[in-house]
C-alpha atoms as a PDB file:
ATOM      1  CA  UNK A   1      29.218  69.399 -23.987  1.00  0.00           C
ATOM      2  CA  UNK A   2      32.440  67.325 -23.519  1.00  0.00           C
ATOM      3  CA  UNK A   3      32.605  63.625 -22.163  1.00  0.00           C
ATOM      4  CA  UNK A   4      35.162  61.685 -21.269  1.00  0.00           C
ATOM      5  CA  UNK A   5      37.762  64.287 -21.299  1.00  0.00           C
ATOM      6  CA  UNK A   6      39.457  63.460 -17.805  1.00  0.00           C
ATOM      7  CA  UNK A   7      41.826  60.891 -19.862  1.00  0.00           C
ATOM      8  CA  UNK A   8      40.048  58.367 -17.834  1.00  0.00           C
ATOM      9  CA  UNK A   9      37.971  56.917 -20.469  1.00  0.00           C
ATOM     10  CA  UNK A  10      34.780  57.350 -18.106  1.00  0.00           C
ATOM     11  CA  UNK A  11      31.810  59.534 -20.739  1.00  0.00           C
ATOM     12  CA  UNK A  12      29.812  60.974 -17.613  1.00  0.00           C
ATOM     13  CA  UNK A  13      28.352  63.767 -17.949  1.00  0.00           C
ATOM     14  CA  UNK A  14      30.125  67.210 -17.193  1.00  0.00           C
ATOM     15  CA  UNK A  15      33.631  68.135 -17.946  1.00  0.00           C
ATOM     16  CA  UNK A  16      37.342  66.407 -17.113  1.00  0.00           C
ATOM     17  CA  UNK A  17      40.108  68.449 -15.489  1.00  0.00           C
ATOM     18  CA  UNK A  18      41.767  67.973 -18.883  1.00  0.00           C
ATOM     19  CA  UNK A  19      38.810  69.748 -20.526  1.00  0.00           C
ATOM     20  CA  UNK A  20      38.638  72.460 -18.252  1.00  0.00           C
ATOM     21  CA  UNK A  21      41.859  73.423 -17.982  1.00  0.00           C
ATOM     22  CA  UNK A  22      42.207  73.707 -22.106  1.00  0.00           C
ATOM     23  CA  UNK A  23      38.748  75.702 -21.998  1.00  0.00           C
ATOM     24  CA  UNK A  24      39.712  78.632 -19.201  1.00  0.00           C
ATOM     25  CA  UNK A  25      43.750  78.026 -19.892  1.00  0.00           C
ATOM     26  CA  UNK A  26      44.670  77.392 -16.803  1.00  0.00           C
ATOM     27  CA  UNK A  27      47.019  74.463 -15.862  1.00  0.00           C
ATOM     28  CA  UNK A  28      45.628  71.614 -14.304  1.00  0.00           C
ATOM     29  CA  UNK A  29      47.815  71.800 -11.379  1.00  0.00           C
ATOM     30  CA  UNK A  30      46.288  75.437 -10.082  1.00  0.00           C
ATOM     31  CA  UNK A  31      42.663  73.935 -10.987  1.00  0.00           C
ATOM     32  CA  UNK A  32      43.689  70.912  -7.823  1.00  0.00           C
ATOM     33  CA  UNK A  33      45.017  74.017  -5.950  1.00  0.00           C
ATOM     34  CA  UNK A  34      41.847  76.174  -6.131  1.00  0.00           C
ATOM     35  CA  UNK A  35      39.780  72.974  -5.062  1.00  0.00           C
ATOM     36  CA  UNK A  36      41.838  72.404  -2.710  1.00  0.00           C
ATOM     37  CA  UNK A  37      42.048  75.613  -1.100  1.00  0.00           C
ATOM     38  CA  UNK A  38      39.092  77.265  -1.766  1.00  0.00           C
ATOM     39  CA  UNK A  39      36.568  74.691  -2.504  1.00  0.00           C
ATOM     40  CA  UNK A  40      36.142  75.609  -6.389  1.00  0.00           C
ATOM     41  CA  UNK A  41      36.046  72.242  -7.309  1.00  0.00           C
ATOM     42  CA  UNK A  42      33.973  69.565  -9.497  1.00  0.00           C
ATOM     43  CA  UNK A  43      30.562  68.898  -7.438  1.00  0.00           C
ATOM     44  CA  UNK A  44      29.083  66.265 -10.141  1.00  0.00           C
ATOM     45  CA  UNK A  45      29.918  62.791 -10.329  1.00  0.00           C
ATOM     46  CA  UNK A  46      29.921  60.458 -13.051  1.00  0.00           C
ATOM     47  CA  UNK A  47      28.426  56.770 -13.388  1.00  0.00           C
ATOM     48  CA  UNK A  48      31.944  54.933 -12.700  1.00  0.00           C
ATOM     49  CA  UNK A  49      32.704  57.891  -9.613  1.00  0.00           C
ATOM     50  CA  UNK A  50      34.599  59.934 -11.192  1.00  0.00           C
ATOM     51  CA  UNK A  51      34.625  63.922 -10.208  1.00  0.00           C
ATOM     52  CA  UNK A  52      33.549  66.018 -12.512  1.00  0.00           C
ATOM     53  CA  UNK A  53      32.797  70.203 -13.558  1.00  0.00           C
ATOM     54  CA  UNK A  54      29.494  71.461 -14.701  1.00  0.00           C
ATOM     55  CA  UNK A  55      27.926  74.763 -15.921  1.00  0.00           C
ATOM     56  CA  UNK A  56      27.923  76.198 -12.507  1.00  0.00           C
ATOM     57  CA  UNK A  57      31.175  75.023 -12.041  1.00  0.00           C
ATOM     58  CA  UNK A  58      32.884  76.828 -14.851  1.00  0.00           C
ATOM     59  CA  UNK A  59      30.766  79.587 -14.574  1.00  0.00           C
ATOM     60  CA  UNK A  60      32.755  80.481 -11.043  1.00  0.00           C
ATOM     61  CA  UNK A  61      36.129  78.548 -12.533  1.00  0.00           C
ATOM     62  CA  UNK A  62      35.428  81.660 -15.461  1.00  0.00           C
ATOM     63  CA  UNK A  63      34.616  84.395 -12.662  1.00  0.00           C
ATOM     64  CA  UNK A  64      38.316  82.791 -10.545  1.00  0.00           C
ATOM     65  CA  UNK A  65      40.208  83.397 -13.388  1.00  0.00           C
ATOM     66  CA  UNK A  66      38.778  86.561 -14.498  1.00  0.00           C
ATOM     67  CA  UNK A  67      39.117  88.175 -11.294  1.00  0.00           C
ATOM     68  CA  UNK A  68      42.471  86.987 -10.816  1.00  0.00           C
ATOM     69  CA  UNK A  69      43.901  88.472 -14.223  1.00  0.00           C
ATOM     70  CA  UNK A  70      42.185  91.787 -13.064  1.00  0.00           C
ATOM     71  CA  UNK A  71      44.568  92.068 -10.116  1.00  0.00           C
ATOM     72  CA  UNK A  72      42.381  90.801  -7.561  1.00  0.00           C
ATOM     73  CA  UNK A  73      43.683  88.455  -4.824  1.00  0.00           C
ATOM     74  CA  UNK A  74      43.429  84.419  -5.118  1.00  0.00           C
ATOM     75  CA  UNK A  75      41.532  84.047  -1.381  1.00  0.00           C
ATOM     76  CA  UNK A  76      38.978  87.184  -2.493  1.00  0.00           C
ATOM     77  CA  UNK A  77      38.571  86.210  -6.175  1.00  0.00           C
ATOM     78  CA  UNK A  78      37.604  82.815  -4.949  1.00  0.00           C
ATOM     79  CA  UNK A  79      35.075  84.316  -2.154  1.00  0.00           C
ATOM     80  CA  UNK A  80      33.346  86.450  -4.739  1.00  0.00           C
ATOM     81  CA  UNK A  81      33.381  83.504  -7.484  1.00  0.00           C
ATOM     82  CA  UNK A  82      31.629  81.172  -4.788  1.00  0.00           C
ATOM     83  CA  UNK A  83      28.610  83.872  -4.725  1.00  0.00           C
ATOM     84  CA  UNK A  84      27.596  83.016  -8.242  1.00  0.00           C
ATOM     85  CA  UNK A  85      24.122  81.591  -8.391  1.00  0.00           C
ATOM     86  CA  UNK A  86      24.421  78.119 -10.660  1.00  0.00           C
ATOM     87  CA  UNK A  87      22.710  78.554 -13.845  1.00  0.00           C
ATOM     88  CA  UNK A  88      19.251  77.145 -14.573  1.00  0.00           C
ATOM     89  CA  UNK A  89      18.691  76.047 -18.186  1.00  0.00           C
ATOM     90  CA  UNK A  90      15.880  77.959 -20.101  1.00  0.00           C
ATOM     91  CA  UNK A  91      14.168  75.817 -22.369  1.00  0.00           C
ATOM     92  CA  UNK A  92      14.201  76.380 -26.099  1.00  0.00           C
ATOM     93  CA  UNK A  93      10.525  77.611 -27.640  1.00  0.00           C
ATOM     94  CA  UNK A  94       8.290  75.024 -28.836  1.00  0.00           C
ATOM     95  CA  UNK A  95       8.941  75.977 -32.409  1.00  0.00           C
ATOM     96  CA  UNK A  96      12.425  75.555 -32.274  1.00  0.00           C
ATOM     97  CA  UNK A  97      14.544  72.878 -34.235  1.00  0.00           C
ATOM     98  CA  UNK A  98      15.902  69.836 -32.268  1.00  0.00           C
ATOM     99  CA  UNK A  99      18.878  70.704 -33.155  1.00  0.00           C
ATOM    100  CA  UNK A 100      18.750  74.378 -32.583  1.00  0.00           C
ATOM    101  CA  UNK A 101      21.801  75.765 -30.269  1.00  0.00           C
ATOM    102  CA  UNK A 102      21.776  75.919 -26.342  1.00  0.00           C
ATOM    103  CA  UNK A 103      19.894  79.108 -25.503  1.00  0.00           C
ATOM    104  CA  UNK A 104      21.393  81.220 -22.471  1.00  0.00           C
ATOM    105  CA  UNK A 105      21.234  80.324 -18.842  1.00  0.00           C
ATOM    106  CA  UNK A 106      20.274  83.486 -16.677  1.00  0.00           C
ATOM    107  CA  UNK A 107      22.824  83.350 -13.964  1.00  0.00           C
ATOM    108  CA  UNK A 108      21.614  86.357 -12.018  1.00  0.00           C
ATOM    109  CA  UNK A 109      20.085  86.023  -8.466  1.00  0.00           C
ATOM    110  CA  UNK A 110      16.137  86.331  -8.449  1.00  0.00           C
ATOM    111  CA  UNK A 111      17.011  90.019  -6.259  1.00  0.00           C
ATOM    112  CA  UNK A 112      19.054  91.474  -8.997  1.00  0.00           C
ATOM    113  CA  UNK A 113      17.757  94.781  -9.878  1.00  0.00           C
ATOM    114  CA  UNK A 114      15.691  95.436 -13.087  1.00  0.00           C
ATOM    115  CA  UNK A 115      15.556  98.431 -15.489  1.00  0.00           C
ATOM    116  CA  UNK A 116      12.853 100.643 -15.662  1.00  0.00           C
ATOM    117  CA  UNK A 117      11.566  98.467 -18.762  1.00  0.00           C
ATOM    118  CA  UNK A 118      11.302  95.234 -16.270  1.00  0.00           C
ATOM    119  CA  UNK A 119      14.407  93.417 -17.665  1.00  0.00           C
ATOM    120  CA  UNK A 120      16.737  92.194 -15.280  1.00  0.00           C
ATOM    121  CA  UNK A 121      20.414  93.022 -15.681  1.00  0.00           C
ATOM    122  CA  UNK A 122      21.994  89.941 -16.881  1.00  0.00           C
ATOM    123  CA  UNK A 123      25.160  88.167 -16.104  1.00  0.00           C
ATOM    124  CA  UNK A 124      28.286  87.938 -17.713  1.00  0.00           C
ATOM    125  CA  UNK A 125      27.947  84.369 -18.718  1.00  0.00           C
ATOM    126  CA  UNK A 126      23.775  84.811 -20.092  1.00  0.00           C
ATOM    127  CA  UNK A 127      24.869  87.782 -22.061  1.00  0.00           C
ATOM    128  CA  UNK A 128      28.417  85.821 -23.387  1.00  0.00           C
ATOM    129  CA  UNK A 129      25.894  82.707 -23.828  1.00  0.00           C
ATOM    130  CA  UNK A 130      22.994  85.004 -25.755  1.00  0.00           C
ATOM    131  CA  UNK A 131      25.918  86.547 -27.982  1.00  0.00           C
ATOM    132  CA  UNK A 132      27.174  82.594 -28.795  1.00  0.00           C
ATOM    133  CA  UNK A 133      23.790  81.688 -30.480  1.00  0.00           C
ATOM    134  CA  UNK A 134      23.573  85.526 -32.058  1.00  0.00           C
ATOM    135  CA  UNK A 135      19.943  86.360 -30.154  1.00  0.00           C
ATOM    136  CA  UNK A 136      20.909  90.206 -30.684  1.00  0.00           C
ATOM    137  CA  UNK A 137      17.509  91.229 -29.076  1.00  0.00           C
ATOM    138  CA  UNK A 138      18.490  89.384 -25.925  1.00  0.00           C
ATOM    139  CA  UNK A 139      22.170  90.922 -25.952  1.00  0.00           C
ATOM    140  CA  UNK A 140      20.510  94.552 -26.690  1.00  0.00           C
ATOM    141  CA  UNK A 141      18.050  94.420 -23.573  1.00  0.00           C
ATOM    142  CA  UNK A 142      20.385  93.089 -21.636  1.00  0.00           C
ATOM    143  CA  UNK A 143      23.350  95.478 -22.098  1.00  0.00           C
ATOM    144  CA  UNK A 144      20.689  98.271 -21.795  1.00  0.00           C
ATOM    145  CA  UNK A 145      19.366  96.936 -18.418  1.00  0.00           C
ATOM    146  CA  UNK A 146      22.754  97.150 -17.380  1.00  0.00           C
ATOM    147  CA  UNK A 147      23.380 100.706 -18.248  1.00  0.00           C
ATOM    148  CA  UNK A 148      20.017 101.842 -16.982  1.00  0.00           C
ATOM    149  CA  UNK A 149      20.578 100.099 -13.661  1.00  0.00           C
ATOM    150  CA  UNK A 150      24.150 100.687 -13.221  1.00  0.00           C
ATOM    151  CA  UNK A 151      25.780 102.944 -15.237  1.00  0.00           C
ATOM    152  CA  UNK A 152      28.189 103.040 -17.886  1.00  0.00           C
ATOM    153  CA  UNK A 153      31.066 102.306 -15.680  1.00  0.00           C
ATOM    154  CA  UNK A 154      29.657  99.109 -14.266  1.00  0.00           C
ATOM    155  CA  UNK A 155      28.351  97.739 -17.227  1.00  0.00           C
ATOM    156  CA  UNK A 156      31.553  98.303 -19.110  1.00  0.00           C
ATOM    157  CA  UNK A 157      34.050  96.871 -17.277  1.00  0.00           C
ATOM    158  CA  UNK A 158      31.994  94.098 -15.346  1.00  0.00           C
ATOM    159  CA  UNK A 159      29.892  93.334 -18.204  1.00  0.00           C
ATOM    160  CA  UNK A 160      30.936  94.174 -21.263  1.00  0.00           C
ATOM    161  CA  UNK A 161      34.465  93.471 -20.968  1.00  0.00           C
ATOM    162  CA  UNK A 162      34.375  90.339 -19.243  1.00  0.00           C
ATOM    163  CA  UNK A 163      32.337  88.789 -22.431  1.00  0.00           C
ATOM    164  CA  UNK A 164      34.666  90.425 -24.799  1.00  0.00           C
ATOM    165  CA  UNK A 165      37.290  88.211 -22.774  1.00  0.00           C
ATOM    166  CA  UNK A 166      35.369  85.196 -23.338  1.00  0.00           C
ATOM    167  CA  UNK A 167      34.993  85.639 -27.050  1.00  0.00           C
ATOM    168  CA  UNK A 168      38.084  86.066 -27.442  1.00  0.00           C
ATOM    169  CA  UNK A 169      39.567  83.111 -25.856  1.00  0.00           C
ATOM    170  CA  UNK A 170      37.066  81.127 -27.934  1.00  0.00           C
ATOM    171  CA  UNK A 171      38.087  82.297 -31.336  1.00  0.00           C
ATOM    172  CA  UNK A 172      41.947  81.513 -29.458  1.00  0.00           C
ATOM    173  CA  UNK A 173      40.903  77.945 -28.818  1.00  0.00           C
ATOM    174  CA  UNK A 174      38.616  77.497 -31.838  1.00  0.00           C
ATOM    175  CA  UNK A 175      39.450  79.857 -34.906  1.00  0.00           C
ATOM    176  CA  UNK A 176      35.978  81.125 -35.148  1.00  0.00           C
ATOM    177  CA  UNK A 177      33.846  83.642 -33.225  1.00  0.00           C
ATOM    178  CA  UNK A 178      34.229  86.494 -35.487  1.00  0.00           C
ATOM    179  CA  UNK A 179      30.213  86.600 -36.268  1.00  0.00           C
ATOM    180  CA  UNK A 180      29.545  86.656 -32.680  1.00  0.00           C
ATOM    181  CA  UNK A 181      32.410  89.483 -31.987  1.00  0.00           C
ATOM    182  CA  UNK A 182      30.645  91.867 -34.503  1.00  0.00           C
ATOM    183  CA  UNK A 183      26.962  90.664 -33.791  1.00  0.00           C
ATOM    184  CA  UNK A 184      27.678  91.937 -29.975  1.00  0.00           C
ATOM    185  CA  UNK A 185      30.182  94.746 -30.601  1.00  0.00           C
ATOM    186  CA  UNK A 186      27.673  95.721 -32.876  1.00  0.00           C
ATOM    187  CA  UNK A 187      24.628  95.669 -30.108  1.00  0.00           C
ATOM    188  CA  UNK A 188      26.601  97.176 -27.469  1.00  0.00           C
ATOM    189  CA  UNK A 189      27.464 100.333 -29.487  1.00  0.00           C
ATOM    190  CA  UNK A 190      23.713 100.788 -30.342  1.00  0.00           C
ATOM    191  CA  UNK A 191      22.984 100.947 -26.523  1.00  0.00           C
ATOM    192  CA  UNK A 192      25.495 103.040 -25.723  1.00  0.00           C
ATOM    193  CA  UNK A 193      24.628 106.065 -28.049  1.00  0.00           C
ATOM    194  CA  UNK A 194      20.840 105.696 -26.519  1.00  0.00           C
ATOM    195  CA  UNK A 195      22.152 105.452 -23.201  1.00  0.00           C
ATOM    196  CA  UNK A 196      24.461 109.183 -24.256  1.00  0.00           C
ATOM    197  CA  UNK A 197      21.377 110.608 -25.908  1.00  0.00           C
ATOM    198  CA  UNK A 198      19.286 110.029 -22.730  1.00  0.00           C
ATOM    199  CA  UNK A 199      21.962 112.021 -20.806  1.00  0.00           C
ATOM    200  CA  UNK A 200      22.694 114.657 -23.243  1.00  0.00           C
ATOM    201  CA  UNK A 201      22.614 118.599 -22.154  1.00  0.00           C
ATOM    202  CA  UNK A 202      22.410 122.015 -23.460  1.00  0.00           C
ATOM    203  CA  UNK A 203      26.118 122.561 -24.984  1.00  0.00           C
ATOM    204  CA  UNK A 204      27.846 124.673 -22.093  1.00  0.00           C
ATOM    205  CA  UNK A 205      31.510 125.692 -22.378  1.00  0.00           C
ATOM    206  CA  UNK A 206      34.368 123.510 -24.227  1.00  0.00           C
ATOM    207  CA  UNK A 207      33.513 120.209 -25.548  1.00  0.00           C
ATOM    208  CA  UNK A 208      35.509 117.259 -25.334  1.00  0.00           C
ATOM    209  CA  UNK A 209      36.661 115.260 -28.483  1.00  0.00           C
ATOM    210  CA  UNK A 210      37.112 111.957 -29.263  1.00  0.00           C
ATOM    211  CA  UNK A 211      38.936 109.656 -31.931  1.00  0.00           C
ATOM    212  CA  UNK A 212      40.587 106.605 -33.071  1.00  0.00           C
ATOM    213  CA  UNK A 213      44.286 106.368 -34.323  1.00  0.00           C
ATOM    214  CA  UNK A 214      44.240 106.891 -37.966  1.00  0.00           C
ATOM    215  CA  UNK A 215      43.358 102.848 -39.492  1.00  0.00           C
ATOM    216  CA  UNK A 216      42.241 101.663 -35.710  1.00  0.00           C
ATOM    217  CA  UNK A 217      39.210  99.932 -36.320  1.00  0.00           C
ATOM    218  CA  UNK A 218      38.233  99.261 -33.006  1.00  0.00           C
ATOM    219  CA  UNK A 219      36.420 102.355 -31.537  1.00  0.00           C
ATOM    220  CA  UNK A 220      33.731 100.757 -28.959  1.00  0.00           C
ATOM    221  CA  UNK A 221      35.947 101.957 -25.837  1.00  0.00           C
ATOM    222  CA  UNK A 222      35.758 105.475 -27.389  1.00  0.00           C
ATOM    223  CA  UNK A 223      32.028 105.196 -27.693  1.00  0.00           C
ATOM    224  CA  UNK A 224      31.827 103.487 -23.761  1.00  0.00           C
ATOM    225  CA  UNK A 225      33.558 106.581 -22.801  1.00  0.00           C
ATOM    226  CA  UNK A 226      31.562 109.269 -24.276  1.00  0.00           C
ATOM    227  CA  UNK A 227      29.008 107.364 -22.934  1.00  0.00           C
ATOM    228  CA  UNK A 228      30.567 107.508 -19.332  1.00  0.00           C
ATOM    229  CA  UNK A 229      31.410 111.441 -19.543  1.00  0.00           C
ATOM    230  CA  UNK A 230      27.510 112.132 -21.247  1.00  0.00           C
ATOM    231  CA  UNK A 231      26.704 110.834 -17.752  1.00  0.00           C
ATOM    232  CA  UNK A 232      28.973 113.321 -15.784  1.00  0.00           C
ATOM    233  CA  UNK A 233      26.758 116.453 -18.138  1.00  0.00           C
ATOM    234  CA  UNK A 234      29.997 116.451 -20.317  1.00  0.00           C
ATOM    235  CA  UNK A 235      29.333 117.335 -24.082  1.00  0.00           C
ATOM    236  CA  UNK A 236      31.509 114.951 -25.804  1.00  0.00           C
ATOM    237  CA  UNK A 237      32.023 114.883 -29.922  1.00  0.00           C
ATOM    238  CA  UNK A 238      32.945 111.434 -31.270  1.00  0.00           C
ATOM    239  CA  UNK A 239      34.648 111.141 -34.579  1.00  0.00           C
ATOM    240  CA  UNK A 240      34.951 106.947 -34.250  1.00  0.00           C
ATOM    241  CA  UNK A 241      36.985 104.676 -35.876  1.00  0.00           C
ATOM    242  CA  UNK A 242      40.419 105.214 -38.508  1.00  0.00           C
ATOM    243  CA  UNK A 243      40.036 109.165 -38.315  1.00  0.00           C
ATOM    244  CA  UNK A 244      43.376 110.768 -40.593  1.00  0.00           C
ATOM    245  CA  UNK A 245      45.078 113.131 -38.256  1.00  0.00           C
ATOM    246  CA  UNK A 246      44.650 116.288 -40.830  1.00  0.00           C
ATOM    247  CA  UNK A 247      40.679 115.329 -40.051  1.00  0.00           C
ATOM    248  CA  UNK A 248      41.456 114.954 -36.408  1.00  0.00           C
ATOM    249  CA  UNK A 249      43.394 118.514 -37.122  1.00  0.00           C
ATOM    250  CA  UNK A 250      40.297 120.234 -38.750  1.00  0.00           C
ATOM    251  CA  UNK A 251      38.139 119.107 -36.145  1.00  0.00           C
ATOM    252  CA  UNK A 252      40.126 120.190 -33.442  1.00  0.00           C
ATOM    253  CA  UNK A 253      40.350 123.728 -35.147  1.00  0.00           C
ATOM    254  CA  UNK A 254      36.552 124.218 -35.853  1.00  0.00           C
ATOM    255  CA  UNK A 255      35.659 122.897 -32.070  1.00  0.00           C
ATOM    256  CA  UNK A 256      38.129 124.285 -30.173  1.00  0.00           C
ATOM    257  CA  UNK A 257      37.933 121.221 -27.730  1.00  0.00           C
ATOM    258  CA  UNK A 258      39.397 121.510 -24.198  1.00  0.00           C
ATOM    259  CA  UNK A 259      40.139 117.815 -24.203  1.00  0.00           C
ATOM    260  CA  UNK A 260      41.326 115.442 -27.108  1.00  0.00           C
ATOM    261  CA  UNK A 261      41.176 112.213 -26.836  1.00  0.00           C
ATOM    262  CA  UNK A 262      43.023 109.360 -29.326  1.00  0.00           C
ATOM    263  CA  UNK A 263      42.318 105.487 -28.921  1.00  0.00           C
ATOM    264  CA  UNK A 264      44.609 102.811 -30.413  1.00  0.00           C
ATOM    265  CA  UNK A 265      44.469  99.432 -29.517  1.00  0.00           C
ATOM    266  CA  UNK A 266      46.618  97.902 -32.001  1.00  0.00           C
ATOM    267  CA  UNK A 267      50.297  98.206 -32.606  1.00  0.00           C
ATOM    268  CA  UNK A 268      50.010  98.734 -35.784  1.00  0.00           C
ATOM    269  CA  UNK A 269      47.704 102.065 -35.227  1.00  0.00           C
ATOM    270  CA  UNK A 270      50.026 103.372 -32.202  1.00  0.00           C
ATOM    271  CA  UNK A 271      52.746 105.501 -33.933  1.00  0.00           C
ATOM    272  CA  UNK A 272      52.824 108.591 -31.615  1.00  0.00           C
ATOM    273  CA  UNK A 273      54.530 110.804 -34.516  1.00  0.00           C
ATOM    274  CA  UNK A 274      50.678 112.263 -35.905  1.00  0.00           C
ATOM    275  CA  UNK A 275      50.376 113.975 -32.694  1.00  0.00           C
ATOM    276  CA  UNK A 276      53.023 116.117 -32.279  1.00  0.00           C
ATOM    277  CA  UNK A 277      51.403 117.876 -35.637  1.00  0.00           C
ATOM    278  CA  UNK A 278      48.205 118.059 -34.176  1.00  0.00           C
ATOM    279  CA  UNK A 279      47.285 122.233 -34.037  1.00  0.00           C
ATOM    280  CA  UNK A 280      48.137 124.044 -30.751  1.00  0.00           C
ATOM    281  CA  UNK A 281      44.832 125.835 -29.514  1.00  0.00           C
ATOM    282  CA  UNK A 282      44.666 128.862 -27.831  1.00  0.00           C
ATOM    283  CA  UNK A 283      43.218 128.393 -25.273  1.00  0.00           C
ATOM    284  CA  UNK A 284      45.255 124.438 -24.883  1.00  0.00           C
ATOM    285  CA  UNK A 285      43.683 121.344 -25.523  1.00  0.00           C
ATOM    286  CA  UNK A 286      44.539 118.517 -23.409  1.00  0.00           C
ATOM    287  CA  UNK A 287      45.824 115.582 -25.452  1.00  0.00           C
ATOM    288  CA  UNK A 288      45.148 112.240 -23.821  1.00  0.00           C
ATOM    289  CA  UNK A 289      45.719 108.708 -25.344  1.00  0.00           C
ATOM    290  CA  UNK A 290      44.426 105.640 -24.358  1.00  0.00           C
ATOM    291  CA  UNK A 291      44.841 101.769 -25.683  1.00  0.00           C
ATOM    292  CA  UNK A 292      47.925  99.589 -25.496  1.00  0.00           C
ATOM    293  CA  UNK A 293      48.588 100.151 -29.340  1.00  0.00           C
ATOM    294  CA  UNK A 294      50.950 103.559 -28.529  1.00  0.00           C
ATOM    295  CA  UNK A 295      54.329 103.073 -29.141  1.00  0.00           C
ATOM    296  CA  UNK A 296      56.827 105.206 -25.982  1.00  0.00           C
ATOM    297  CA  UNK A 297      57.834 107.690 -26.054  1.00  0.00           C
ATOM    298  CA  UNK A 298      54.817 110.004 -26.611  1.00  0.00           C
ATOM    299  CA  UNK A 299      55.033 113.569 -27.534  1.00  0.00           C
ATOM    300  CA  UNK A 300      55.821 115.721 -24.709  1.00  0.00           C
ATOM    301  CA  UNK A 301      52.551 117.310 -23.345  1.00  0.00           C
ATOM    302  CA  UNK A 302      50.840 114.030 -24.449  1.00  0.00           C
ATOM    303  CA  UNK A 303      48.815 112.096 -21.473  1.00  0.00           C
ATOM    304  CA  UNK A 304      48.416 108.408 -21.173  1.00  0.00           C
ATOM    305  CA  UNK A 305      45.691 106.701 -19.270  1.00  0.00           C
ATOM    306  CA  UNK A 306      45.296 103.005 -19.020  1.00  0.00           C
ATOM    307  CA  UNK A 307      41.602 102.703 -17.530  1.00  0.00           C
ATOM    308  CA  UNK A 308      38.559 103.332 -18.222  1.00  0.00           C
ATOM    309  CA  UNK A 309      38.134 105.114 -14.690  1.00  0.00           C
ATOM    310  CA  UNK A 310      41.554 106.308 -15.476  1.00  0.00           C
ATOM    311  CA  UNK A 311      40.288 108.356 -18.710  1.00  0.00           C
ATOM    312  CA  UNK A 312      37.196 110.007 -16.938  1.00  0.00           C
ATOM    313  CA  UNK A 313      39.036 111.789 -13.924  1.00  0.00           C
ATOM    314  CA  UNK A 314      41.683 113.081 -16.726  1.00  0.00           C
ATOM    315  CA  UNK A 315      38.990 114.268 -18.530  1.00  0.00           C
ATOM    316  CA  UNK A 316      37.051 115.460 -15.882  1.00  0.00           C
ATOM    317  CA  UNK A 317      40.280 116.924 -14.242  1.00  0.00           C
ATOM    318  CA  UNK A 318      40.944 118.988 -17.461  1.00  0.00           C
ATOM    319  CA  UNK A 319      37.224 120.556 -17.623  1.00  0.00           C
ATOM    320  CA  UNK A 320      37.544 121.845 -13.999  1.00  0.00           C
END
């Protein structure tokens, strides 16, 4: 934890404005403001008086900012951030080193629901804090809790998203992270093909497929939403990540999908071109495309959706 980082030389415990603000990214100035305003301020104090943030406080500070980059209003985004239970500290086992790193802190209210296997969901920051030390277990059960409680939809984009977030501003701030990106990207995927097995159904009608930009790597939100439409009774083929268009092509052909969906989420992936080669099907496939990576304009025909929630009504839309 940092001392001392309020520039006034005091080495209480907790964290200075100074190290907040670097932490979340967020000027000082609109840290005063949300304390002043809405009461999302430093509640510890250190042995020469000075105010300063703990866990609980940067767990809402986190939540504030989160909620505010996802469109929702400063007044509202502080009234839900306020609702956060502060975390209580889990002590390591007895066999572990001294010097072992912190374990998580479960942040989620004693009423939050449980899966069927007794686990209770967890919250973003003891899931972010569980993928930190690598405890893939821990992220596994809790991801799975999540889907079995609350669906794919919830645990995506309040849980799994969120942490993504996080990991990424830490490799931002601290060049390293990668090991934890891949231990819980890793995790996540493995819960969400159990999760679309559990909901899979007899094959009925057109199928929907599913693929990454030729070279995209990053194929999780392709996975999350075959997940989401196994849910809704859809049959949905994934092909995953860096699939060649001419494979795309063949697959297309063979299936004879009524939906096609392409994810890039880098630049470098998002050339539009491929598509307008892709076979036309008789009866017509839908071509959607999802992921900030596509360069404008896009083939005529060619559907973009920016959501998750976004993707599933096009795709349900399309079946009907």
């Amino acid at each position: 934890m940092e001392s001392g980082a309020n520039g006034t030389g005091d080495a209480g415990p907790g964290y200075g404005i100074g190290a907040v603000a670097r932490r979340l990214g967020v000027p000082a100035p609109t840290l005063r403001t949300w304390n002043q305003r809405y009461g999302l301020g430093p509640s510890r104090r250190s042995p020469g008086g000075h105010r300063r943030y703990d866990e609980a406080d940067l767990l809402r500070l986190e939540e504030m900012n989160r909620l505010i980059k996802a469109g929702i209003a400063p007044a509202d985004a502080a009234s839900r951030a306020l609702r956060l239970s502060p975390p209580e500290k889990t002590p390591p086992p007895e066999t572990a080193p001294e010097t072992a790193p912190e374990t998580a802190r479960d942040t989620t209210p004693e009423t939050a629901p449980a899966a069927p296997s007794g686990v209770r969901v967890p919250s973003m920051a003891r899931l972010a804090r569980a993928a930190d030390v690598l405890d893939g277990p821990t992220v596994a059960a809790g991801v799975a809790a999540a889907l079995d409680v609350h669906g794919v939809r919830w645990t995506w984009q309040e849980l799994v998203l969120p942490v993504f977030e996080r990991i990424c501003r830490t490799q931002k701030r601290t060049g390293s992270g990668i090991d934890v990106e891949h231990l819980f990207s890793d995790r996540v995927l493995a819960e969400l093909h159990l999760h679309a097995d559990r909901h899979r159904v007899p094959v009925t009608g057109r199928s929907v497929l599913l693929a990454c930009a030729e070279d995209e790597q990053h194929s999780l939100p392709v996975h999350a939403l075959a997940a989401g439409l196994a849910e809704r009774g859809v049959d949905a083929r994934t092909l995953g990540a860096r699939v060649p268009c001419s494979a795309l092509a063949a697959a297309m052909r063979r299936l004879g999908p009524a939906v096609v969906f392409v994810w890039s989420q880098q630049e470098t992936t998002g050339d539009p071109a491929p598509l307008a080669a892709l076979p036309a099907l008789r009866p017509p496939a839908r071509l959607v495309v999802g992921g900030r990576g596509w360069w404008e304009p896009l083939p005529r025909g060619v559907v973009r959706v920016r959501t998750f929630d976004e993707a599933v009504s096009t795709v349900m839309k399309a079946l009907a």
